[in-house]
N, C-alpha and C. Protein backbone atom coordinates (compact mmCIF):
# COMPACT_ATOMS: atom_id res chain seq x y z
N UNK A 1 108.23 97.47 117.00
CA UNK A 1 106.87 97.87 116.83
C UNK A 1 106.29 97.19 115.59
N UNK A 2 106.81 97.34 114.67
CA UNK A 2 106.63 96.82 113.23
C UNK A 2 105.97 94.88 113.33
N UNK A 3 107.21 94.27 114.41
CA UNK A 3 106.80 92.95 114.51
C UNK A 3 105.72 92.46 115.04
N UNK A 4 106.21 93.58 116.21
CA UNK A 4 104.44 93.42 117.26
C UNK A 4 103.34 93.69 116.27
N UNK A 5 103.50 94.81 115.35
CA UNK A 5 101.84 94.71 114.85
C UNK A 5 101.80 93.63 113.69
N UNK A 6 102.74 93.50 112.95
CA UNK A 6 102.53 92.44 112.30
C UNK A 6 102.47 90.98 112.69
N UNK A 7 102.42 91.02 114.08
CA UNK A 7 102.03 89.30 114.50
C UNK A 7 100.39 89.71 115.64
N UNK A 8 99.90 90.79 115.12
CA UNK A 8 98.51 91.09 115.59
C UNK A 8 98.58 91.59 117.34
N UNK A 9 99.20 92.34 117.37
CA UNK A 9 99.50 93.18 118.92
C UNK A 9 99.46 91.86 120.09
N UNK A 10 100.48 90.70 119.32
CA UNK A 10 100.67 89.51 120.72
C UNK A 10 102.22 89.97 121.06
N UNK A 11 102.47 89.88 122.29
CA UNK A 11 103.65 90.34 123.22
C UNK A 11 104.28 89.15 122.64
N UNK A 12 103.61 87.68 123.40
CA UNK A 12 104.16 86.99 122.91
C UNK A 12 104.63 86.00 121.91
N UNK A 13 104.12 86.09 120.79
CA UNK A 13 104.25 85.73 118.86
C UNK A 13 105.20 86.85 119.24
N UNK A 14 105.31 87.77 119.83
CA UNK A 14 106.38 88.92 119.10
C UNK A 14 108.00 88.39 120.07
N UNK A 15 107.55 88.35 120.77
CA UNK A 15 108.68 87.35 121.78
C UNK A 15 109.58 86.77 120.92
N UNK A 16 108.53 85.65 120.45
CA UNK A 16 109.29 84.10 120.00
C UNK A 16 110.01 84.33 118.87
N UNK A 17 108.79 85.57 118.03
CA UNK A 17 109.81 86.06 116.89
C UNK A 17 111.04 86.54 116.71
N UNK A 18 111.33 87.25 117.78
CA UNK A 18 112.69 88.37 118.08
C UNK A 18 114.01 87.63 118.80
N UNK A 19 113.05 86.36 119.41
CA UNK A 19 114.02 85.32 120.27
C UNK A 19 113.91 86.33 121.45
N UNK A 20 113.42 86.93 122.35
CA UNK A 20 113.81 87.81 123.04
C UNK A 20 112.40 87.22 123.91
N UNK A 21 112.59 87.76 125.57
CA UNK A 21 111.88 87.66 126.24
C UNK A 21 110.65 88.52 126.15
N UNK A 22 109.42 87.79 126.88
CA UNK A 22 108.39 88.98 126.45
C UNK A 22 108.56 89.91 127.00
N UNK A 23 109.10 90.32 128.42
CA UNK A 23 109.08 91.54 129.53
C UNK A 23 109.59 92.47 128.56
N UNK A 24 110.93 92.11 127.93
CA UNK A 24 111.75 92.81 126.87
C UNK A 24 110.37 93.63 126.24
N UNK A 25 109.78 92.90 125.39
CA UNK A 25 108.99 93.48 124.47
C UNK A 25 107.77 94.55 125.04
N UNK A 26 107.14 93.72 126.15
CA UNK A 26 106.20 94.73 126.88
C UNK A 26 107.17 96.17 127.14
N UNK A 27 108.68 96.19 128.28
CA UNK A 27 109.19 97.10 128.23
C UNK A 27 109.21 98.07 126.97
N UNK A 28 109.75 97.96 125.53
CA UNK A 28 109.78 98.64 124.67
C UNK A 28 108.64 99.17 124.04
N UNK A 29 107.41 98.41 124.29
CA UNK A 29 106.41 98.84 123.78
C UNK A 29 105.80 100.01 124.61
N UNK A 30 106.10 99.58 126.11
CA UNK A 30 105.76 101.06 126.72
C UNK A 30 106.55 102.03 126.68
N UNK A 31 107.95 102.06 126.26
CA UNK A 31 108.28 103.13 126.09
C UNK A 31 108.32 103.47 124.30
N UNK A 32 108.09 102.77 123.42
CA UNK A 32 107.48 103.46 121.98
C UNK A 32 105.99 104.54 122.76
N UNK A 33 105.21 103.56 123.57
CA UNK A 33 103.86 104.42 123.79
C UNK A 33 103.89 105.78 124.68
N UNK A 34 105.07 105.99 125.03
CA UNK A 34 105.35 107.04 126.12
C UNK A 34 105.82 108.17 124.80
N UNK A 35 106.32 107.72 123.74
CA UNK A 35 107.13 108.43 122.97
C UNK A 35 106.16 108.95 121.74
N UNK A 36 104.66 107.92 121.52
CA UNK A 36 104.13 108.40 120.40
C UNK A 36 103.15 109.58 120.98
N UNK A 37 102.44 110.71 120.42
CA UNK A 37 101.47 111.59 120.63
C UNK A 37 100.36 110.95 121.00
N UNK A 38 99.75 109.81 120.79
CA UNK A 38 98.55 109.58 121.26
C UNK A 38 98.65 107.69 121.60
N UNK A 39 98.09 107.12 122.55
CA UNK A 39 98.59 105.73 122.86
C UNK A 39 98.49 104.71 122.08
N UNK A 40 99.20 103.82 121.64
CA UNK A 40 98.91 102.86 120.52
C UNK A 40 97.71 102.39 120.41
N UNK A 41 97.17 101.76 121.58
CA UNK A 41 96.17 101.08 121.29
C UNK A 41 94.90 102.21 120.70
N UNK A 42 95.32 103.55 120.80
CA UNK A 42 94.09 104.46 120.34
C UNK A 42 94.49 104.09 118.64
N UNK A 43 95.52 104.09 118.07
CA UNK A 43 96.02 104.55 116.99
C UNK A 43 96.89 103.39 115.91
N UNK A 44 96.32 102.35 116.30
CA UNK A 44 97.23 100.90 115.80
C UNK A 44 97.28 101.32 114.27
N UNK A 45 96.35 101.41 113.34
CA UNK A 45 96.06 101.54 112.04
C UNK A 45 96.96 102.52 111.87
N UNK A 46 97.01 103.81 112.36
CA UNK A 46 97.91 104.95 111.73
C UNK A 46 99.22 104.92 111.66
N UNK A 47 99.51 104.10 113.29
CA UNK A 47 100.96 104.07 113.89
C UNK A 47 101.54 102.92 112.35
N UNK A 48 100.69 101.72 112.33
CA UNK A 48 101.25 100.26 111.26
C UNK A 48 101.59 101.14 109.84
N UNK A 49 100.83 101.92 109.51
CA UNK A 49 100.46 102.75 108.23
C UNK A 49 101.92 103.72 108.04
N UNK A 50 102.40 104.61 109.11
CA UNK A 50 103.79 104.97 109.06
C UNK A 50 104.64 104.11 109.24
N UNK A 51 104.98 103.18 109.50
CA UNK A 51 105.62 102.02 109.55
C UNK A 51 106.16 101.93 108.63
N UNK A 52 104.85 101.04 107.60
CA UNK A 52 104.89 100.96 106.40
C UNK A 52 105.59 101.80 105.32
N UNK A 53 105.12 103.10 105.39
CA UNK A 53 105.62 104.00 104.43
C UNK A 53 107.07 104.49 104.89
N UNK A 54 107.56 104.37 106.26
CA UNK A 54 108.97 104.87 106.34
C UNK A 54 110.02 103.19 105.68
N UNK A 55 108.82 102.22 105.87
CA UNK A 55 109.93 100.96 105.21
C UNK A 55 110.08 101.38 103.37
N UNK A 56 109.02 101.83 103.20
CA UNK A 56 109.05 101.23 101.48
C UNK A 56 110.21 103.13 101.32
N UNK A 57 110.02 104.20 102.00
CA UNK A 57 110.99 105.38 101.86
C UNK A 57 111.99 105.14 101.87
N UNK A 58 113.00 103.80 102.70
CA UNK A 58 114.27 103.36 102.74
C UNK A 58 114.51 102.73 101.80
């Protein structure tokens, strides 16, 4: 999730980044969106924003 938003919600920049196929990535992204309370694309800013703060908490 973290990569996807930091390469601007592209499947595929997030692909090439991970070395991984895009289906891969579409797959996981729908199931992060099955898993968050409200759908990413409603909530990109909040979802990137916890991200953030659970990286700099580790």
């Amino acid at each position: 999730m973290a990569t996807y938003l930091s390469e601007q919600c592209s499947s595929t920049r997030t692909a090439e980044r991970l070395f991984t196929h895009r289906n891969t990535v579409l797959r996981r992204l729908a199931r992060a969106d099955d898993l968050l309370p409200r759908p990413l694309a409603d909530n990109v800013t909040a979802v990137a924003a916890a991200l953030e703060v659970a990286r700099w908490r580790n």
